[in-house]
Protein backbone atom coordinates (compact mmCIF):
# COMPACT_ATOMS: atom_id res chain seq x y z
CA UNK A 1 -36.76 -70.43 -6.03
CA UNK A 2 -33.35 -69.41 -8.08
CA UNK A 3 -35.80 -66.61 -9.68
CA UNK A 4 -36.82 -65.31 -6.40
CA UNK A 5 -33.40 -65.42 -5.11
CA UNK A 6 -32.09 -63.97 -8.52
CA UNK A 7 -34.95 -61.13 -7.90
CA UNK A 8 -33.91 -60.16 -3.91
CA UNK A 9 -30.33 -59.95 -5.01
CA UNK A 10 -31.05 -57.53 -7.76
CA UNK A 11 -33.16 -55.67 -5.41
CA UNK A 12 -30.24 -55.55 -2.96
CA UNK A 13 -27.56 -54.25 -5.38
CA UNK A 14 -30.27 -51.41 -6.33
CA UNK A 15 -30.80 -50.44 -2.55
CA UNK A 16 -26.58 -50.61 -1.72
CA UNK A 17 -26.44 -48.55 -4.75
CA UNK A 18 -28.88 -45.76 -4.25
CA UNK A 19 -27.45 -45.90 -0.45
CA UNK A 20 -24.17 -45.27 -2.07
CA UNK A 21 -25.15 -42.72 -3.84
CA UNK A 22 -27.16 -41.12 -1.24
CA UNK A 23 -24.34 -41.13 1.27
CA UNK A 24 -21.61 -39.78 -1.40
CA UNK A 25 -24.05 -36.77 -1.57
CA UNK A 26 -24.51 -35.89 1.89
CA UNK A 27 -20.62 -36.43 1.80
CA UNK A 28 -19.93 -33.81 -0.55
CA UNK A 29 -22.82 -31.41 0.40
CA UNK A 30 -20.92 -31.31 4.01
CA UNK A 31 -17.77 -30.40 2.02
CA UNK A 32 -19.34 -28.09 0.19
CA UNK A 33 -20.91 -27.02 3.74
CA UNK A 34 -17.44 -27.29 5.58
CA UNK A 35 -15.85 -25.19 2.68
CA UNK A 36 -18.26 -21.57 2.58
CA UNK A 37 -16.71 -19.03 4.57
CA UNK A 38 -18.12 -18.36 7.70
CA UNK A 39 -18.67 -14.94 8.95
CA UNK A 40 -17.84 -13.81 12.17
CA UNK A 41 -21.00 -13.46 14.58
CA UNK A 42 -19.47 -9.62 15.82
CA UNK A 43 -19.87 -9.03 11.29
CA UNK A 44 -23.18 -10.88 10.74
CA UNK A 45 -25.74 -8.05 12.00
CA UNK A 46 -24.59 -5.32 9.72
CA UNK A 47 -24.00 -7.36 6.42
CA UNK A 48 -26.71 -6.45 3.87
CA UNK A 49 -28.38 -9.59 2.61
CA UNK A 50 -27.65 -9.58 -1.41
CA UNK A 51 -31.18 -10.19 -3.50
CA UNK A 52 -31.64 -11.42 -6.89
CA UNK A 53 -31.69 -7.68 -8.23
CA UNK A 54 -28.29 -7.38 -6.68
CA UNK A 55 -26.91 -9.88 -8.48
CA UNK A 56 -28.73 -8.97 -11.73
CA UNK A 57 -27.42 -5.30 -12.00
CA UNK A 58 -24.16 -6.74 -10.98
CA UNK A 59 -24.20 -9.23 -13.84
CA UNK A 60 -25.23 -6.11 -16.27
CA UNK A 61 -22.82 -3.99 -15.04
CA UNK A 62 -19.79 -6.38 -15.21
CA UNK A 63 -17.89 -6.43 -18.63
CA UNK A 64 -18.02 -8.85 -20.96
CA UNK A 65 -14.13 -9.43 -21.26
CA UNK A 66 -10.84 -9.00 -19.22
CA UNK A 67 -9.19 -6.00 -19.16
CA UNK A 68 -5.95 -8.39 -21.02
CA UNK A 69 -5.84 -12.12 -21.48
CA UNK A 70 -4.74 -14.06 -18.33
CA UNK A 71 -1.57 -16.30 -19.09
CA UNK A 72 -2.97 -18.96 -17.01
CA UNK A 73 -5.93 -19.84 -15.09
CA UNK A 74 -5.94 -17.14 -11.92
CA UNK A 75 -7.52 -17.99 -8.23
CA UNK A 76 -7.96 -14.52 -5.91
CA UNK A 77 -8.37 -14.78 -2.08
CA UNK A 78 -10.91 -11.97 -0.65
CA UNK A 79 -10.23 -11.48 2.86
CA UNK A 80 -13.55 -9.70 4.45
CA UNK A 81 -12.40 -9.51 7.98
CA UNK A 82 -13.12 -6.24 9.79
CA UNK A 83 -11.87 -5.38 13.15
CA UNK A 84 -13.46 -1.95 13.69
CA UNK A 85 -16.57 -0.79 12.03
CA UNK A 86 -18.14 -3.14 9.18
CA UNK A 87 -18.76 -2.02 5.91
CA UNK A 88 -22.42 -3.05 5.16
CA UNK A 89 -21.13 -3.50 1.00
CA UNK A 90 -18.78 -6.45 2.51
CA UNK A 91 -20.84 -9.28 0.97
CA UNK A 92 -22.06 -7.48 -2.22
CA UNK A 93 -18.72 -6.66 -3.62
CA UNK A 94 -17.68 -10.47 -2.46
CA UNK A 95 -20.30 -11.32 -4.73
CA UNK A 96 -19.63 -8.28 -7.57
CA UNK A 97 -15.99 -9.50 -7.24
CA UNK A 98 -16.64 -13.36 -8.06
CA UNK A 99 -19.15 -12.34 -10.67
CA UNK A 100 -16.68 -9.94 -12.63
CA UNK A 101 -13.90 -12.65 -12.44
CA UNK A 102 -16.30 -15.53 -13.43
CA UNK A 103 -18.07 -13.44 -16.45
CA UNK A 104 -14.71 -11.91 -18.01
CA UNK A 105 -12.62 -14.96 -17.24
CA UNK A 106 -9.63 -13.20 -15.67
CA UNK A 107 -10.05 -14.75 -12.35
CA UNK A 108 -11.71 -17.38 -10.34
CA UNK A 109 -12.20 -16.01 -6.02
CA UNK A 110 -12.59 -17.61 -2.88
CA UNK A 111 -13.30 -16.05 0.62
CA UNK A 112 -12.10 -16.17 3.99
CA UNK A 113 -13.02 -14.00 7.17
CA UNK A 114 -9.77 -16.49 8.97
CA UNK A 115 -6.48 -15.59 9.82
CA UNK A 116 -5.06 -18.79 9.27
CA UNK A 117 -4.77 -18.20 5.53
CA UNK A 118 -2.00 -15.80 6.37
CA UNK A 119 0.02 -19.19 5.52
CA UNK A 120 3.43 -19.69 2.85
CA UNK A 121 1.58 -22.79 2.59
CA UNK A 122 -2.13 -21.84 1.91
CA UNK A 123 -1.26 -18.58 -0.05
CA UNK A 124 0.76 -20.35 -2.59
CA UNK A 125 -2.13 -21.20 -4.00
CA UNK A 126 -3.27 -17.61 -5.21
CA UNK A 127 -1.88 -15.14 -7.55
CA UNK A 128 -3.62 -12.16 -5.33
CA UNK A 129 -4.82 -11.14 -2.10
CA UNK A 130 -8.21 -8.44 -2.33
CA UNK A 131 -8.75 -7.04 1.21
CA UNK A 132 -12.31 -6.10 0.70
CA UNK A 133 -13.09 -3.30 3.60
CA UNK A 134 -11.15 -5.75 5.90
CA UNK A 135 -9.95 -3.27 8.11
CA UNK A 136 -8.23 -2.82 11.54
CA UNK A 137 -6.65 -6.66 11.00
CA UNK A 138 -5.13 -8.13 13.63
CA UNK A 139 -2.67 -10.58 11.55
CA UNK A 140 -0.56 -12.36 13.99
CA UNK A 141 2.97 -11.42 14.13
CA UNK A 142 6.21 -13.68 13.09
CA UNK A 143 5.38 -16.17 10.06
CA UNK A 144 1.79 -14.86 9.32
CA UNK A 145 2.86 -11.58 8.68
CA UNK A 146 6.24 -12.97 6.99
CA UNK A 147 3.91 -15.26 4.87
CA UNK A 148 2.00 -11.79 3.51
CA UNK A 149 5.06 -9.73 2.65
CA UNK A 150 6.51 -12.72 1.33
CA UNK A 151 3.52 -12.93 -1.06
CA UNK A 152 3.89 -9.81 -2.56
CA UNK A 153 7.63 -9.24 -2.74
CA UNK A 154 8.13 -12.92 -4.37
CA UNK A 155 6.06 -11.91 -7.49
CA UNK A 156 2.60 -12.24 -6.13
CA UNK A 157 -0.20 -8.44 -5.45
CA UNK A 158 -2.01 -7.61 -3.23
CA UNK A 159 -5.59 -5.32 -3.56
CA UNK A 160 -6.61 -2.88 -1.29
CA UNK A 161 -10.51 -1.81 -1.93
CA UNK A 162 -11.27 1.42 0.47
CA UNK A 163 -11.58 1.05 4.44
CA UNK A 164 -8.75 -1.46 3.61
CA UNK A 165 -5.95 1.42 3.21
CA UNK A 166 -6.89 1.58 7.62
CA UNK A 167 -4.80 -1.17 8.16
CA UNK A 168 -1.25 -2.11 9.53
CA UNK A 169 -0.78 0.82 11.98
CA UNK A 170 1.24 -1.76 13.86
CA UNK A 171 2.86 -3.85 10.77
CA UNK A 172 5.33 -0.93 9.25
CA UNK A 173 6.95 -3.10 6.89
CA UNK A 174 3.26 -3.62 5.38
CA UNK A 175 2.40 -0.07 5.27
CA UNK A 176 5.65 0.57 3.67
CA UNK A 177 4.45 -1.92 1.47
CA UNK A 178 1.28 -0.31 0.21
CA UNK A 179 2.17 2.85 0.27
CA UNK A 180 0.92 3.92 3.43
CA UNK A 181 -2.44 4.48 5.06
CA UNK A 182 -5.73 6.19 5.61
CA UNK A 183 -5.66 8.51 8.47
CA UNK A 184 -9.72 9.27 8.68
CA UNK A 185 -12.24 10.38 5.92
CA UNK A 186 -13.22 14.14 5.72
CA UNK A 187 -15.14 12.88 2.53
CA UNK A 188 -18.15 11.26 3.30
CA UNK A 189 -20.46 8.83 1.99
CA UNK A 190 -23.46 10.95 1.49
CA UNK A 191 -22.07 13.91 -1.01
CA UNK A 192 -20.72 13.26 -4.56
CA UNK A 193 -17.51 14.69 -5.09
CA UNK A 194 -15.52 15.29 -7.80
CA UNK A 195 -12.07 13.20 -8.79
CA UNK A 196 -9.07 14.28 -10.89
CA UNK A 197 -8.13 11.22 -13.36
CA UNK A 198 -4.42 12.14 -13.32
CA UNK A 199 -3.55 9.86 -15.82
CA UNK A 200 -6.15 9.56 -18.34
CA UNK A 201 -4.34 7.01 -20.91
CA UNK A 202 -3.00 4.87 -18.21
CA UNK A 203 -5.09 1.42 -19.05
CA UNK A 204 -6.41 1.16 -15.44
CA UNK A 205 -8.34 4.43 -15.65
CA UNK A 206 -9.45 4.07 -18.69
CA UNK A 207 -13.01 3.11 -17.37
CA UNK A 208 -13.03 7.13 -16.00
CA UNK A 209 -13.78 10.66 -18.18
CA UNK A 210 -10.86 12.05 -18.94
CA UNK A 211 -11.59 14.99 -17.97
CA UNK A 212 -12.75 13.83 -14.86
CA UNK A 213 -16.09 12.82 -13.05
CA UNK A 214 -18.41 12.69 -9.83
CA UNK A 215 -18.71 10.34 -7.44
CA UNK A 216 -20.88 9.71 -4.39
CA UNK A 217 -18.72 7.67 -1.99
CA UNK A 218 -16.69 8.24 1.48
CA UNK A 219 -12.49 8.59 0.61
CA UNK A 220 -9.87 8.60 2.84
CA UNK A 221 -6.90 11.13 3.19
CA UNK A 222 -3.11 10.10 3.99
CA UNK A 223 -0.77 11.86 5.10
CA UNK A 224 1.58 13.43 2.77
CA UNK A 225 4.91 12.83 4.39
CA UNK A 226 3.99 9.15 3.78
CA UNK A 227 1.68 8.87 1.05
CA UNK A 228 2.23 10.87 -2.35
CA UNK A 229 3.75 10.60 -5.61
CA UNK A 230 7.14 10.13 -4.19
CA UNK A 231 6.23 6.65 -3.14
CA UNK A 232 3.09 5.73 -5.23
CA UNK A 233 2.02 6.05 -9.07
CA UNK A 234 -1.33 7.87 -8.82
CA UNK A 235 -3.75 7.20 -10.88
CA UNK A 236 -7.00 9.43 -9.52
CA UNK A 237 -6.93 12.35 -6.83
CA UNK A 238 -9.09 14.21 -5.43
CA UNK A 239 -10.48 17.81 -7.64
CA UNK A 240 -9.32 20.08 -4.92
CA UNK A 241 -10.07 22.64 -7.61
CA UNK A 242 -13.47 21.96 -7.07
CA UNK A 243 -15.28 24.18 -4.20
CA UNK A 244 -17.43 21.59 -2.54
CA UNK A 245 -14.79 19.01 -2.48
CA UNK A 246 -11.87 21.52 -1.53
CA UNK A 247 -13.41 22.86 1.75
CA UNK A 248 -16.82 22.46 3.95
CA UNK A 249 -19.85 24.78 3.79
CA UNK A 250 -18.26 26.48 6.61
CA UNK A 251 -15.17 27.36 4.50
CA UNK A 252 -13.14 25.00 6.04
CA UNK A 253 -10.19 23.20 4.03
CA UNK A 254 -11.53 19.37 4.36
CA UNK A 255 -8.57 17.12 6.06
CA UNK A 256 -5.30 18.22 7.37
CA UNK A 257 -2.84 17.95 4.13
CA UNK A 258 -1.53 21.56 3.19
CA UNK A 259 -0.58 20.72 -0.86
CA UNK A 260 -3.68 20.52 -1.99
CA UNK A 261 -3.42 17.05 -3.02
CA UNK A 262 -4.84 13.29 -1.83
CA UNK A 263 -4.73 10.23 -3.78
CA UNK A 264 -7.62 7.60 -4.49
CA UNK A 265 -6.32 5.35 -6.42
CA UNK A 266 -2.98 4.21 -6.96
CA UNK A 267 -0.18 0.97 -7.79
CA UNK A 268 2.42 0.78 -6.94
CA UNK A 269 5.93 -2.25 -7.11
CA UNK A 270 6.47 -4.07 -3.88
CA UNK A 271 9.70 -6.35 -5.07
CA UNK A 272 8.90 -8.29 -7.47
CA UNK A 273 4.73 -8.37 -6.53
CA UNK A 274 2.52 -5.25 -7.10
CA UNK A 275 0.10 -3.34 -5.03
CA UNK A 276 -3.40 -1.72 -6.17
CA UNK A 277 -5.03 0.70 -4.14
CA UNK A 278 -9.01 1.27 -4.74
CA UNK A 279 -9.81 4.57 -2.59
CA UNK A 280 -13.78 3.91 -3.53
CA UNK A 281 -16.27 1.09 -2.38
CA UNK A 282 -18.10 2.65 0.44
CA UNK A 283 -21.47 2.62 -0.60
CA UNK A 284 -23.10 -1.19 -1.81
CA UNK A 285 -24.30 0.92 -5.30
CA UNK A 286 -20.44 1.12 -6.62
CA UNK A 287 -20.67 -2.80 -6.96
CA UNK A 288 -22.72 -2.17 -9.83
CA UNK A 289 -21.47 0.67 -11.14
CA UNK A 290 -19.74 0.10 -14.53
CA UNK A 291 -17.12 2.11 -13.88
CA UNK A 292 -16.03 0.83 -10.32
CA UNK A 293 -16.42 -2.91 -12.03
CA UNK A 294 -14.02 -2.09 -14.34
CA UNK A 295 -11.72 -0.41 -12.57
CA UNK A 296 -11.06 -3.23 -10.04
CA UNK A 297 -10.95 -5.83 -13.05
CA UNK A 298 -7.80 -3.52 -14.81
CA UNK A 299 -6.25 -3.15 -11.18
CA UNK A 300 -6.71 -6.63 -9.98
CA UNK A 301 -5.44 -8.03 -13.28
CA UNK A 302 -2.34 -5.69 -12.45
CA UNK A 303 -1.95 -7.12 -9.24
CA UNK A 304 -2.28 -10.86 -10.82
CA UNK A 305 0.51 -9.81 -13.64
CA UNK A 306 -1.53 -10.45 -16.52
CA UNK A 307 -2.02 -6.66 -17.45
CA UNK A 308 0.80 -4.50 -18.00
CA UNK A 309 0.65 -1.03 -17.01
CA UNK A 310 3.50 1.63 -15.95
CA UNK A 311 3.63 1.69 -12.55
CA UNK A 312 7.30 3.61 -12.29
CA UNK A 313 7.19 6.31 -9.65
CA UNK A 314 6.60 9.62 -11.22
CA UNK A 315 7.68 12.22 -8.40
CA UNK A 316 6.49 15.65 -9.64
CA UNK A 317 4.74 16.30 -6.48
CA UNK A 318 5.86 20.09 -5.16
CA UNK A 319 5.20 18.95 -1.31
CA UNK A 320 7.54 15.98 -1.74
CA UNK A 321 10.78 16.59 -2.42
CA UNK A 322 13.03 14.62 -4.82
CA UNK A 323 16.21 14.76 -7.04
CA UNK A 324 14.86 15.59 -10.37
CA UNK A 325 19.17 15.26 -11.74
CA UNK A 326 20.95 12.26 -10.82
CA UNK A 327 24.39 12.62 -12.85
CA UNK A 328 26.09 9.65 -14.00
CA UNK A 329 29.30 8.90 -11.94
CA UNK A 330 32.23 11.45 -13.07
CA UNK A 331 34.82 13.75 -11.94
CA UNK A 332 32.20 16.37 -10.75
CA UNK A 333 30.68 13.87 -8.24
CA UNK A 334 34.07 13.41 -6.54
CA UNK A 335 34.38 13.92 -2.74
CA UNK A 336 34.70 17.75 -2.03
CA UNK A 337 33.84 19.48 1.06
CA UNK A 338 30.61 20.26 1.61
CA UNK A 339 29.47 17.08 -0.09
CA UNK A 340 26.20 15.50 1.96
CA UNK A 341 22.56 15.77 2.35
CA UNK A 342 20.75 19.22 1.87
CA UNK A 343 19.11 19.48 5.14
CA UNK A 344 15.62 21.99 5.61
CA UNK A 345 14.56 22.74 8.93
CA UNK A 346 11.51 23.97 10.59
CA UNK A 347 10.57 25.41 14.20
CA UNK A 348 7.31 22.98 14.35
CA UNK A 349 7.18 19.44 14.24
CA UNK A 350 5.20 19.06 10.93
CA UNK A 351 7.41 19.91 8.73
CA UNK A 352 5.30 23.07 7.30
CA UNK A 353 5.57 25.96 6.35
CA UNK A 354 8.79 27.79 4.73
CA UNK A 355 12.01 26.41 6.43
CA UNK A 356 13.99 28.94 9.15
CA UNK A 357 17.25 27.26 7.54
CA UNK A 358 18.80 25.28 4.84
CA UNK A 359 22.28 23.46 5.48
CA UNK A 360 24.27 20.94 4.09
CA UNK A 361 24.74 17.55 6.71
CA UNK A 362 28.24 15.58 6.03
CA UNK A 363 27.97 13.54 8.85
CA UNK A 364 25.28 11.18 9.65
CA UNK A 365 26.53 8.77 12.76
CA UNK A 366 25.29 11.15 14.58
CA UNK A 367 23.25 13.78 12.37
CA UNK A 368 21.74 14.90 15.92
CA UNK A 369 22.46 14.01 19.60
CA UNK A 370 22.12 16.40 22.17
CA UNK A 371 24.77 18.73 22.57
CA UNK A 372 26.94 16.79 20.91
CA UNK A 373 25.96 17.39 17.56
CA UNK A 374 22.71 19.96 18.07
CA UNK A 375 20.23 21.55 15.61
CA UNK A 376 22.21 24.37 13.55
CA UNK A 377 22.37 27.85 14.92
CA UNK A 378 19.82 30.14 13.85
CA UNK A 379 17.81 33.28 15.56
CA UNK A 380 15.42 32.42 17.06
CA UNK A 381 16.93 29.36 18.32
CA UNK A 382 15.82 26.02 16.65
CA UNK A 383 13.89 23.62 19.29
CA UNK A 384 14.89 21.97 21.25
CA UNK A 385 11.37 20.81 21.75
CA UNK A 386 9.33 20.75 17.97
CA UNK A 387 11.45 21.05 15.68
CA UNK A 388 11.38 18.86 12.32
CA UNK A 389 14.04 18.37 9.51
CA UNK A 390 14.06 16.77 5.62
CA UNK A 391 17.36 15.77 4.15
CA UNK A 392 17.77 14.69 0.08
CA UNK A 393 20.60 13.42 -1.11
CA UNK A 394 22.44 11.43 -3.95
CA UNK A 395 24.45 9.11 -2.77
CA UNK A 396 26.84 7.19 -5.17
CA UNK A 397 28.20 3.62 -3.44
CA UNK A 398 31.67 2.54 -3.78
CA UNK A 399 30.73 -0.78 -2.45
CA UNK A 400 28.34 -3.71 -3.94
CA UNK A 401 25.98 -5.96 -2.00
CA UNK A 402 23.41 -6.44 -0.48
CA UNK A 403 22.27 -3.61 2.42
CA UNK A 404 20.09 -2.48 4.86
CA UNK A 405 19.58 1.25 5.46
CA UNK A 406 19.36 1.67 9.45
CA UNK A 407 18.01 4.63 11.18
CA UNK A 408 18.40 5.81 15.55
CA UNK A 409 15.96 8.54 16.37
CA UNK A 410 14.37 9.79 19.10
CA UNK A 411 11.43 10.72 18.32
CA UNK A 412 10.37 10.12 14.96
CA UNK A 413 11.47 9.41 11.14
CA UNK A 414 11.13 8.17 7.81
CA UNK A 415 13.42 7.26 5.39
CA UNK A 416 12.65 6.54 1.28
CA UNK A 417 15.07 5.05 -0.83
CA UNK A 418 14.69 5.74 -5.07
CA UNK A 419 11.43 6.86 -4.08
CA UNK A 420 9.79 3.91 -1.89
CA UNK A 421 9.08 4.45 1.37
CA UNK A 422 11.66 1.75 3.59
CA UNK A 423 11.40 3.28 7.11
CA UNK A 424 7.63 4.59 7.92
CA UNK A 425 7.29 6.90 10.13
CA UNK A 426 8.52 5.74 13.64
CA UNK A 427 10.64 6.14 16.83
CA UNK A 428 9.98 8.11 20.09
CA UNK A 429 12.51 5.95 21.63
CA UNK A 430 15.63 5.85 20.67
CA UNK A 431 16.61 2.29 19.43
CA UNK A 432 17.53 0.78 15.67
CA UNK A 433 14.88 0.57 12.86
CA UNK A 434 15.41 -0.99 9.61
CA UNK A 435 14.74 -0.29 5.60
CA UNK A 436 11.83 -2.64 5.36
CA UNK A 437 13.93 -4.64 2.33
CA UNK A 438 18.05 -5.34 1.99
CA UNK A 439 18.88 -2.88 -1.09
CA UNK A 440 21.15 -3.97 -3.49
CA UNK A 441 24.41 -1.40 -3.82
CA UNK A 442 25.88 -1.47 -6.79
CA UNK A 443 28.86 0.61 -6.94
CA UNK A 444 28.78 3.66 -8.75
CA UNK A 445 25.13 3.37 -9.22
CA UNK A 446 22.95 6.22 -7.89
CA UNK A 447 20.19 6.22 -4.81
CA UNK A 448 18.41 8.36 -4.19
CA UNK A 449 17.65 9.14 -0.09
CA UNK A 450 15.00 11.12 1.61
CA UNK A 451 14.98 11.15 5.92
CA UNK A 452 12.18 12.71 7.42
CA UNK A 453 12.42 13.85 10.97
CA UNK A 454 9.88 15.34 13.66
CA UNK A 455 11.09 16.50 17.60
CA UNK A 456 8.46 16.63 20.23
CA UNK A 457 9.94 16.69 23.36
CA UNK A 458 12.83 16.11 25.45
CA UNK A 459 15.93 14.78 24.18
CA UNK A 460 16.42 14.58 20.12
CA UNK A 461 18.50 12.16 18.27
CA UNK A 462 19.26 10.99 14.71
CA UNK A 463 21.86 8.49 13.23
CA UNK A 464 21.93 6.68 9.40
CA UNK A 465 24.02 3.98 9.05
CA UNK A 466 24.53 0.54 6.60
CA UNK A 467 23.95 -3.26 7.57
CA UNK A 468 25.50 -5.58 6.06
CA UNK A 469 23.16 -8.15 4.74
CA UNK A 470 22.67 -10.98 6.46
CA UNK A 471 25.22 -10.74 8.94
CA UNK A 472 24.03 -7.34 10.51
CA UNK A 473 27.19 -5.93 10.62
CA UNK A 474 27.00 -1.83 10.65
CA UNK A 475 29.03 0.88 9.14
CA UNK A 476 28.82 4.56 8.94
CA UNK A 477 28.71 6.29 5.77
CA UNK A 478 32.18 7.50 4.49
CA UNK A 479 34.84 7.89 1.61
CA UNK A 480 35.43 4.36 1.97
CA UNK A 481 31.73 3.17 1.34
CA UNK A 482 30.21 6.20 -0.95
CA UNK A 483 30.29 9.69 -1.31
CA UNK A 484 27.18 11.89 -1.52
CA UNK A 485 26.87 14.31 -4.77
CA UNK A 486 27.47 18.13 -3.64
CA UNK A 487 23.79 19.84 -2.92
CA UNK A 488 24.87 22.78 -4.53
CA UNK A 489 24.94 20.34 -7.73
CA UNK A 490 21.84 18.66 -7.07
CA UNK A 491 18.58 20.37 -8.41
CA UNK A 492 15.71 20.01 -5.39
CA UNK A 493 12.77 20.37 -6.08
């Protein structure tokens, strides 16, 4: 009897065990379940379905080691959301991506298609963001969109990978950011054209020709009041020296930018975070394209921090002004008349063309307003409908601290500061708008300022003033704050 009972309990303790067991792995397979990203049903019918060949020419392609040693274990977030049209490459470069970061080591990914990872909380957690074709987002406004720019400005990047560059049309201080936007694609997906690699030694390009290559794969164009080398380091351009890429069969010049110029791929500082831009990523073949592979690895290992590339603005651009000479504070730089702002105007709104004037603005609480302070006299008349204006200046602070730059126009402007972009283009009403960071004076130190400015219709207006930071409190320009370096001394370009 003991024997039998003996027997029945070990057969017990085998049956709670194996039910144990049993129940721990339908546990964690409903985890496991609970955790995979789930794509949005208005997504699902265009995805292409990756095969085994997929993943085997992805493996092939992807290269062996990171582009430099990570300092620590790295997680990446892929956010695949799309809004507007859906890239059918969305789930093959999720899958390229995790591949290239699992093979070389430099990175471990996880997706989401949800908005409620636009968290402080949840994002701590990664050392990048890759927006991969997510385009058109609608990330809620207040602490979402805080929690992104936070992100990136605290030390963290952020990786745009083509349709991508279509977003925040309605989140400035992101665009700003990034270094603008796409604004349509007169490069399609179905020709190869031909890319500049501007700079060939830079180690992110370094997967591209020197001399340059072919590509077949839609690209965006930006506009070039926004997006340029006076806000971004470019990396790859457009050949507009090559026919079939420079105009249509029709003889047409393809997109609307008139310096023969449009960026692809770029980086760019954002605080103390970085931005990569990937222009290409259209077409599902690029995810196993050697050269594609490793150019996201080098620009998402950027982005992370763990490879170190130049990413100083280099502003050499001819269709974007800047100060090539900024002279160290002396006695030449003291307040004379005529110190200010060189100030172009046009008689269009696009600022194009040669300029009907060139003046010399000293006062800038109002620059414009009406009658009160009108466009300069010149024959024919400027405006007072279409008119548009670009003022450069060096100003040298007599203050320190910690500033915002704030801008009144009716309709539109944009301001850059050393070179980054702090007001993008906005207005129409007249009402405040702010540098997208505080800057830090420091007196006797050198900033350079750019204010773009475009007039449709009706009444025109245009102030610059500081804010304190953070009380708000606002002050106009004057001896007592700074002094701008006379134009006549400055060297335009």
């Amino acid at each position: 009897m003991k024997n039998r009972m003996r027997s029945l309990a070990d057969f017990l303790s085998v049956v709670t065990r194996i039910s144990v067991l049993c129940l721990g792995s339908m546990f964690f397979r409903v985890c496991a379940s609970a955790a995979e990203p789930v794509v949005p049903d208005f997504m699902a019918t265009n995805l292409t379905k990756i095969t085994p060949e997929m993943i085997a020419s992805i493996t092939q392609a992807c290269p062996g080691e990171p582009a430099a040693k990570p300092e620590k274990p790295r997680k990446v977030l892929i956010f695949s959301r799309s809004e507007n049209f859906t890239h059918d490459s969305i789930l093959v470069a999720e899958k390229a991506l995790t591949i290239l970061g699992e093979k070389t080591g430099a990175f471990r990914a996880e997706v989401s298609y949800d908005y409620d990872v636009f968290d402080a909380g949840k994002l701590a957690a990664y050392d990048a963001i890759i927006l991969n074709n997510a385009q058109q987002l609608k990330i809620p406004t207040g602490a979402a969109r805080e929690a992104l720019l936070d992100f990136v400005r605290g030390g963290k990047g952020i990786v745009l990978i083509h349709s991508a560059v279509s977003n925040f049309g309605d989140f400035p201080e992101a665009k700003a950011m990034v270094g603008g936007a796409g604004a349509g694609h007169p490069w399609g997906h179905y020709l190869a054209w031909r890319f500049k690699v501007e700079e060939p030694k830079h180690p992110i390009t370094a997967c591209f020709d020197p001399a340059g290559f072919s590509m077949k794969d839609e690209q965006y164009q930006y506009d070039q009041n926004n997006t340029g080398r006076q806000n971004v380091r470019v990396l790859v351009s457009m050949d507009m020296s090559d026919p079939v890429t420079a105009k249509d069969d029709k003889g047409k010049r393809r997109g609307f930018r008139t310096d023969g110029f449009n960026p692809v791929v770029w980086i760019r500082q954002a605080g103390k975070g970085r931005v990569f831009v990937n222009g290409f990523g259209h077409n599902k073949e690029g995810c196993w394209d050697s050269r594609l592979l490793k150019l996201n690895l080098a620009g998402i290992q950027y982005a992370i921090g763990d490879l170190k590339a130049d990413d100083a603005i280099v502003a050499n651009n001819s269709a974007s002004p800047t100060i090539a000479v900024v002279p160290q504070k002396s006695a030449e730089s003291s307040a004379v008349a005529g110190d200010g702002m060189k100030a172009s105007w046009w008689n269009n709104n696009s600022l194009s063309g040669e300029p009907v004037i060139t003046t010399v603005v000293t006062k800038f609480n109002p620059i414009l307003d009406g009658p009160a302070a009108p466009f300069p006299a010149t024959t024919p008349p400027l405006g007072p409908e279409f008119v548009s204006a670009r003022f450069t200046g060096t100003f040298i602070p007599k203050i320190s601290g910690e500033y915002k730059f704030v801008s009144n126009a009716d309709d539109y402007v944009a301001l850059w500061i050393n070179g980054f972009e702090e007001i993008a283009w906005s207005g129409h009403t007249a009402e405040d708008r702010f540098s997208a960071h505080s800057i830090n004076l420091v007196k006797d130190t050198p900033l350079k300022i750019r204010i773009d400015y475009r007039q449709d219709k009706l009444g025109y207006k245009l102030t610059l003033r500081l804010a304190h930071q953070p009380d708000g409190e606002q002050i106009d320009f004057g001896p007592s704050v700074g002094e701008f370096i006379p134009a006549e001394k400055q060297n335009f370009q």
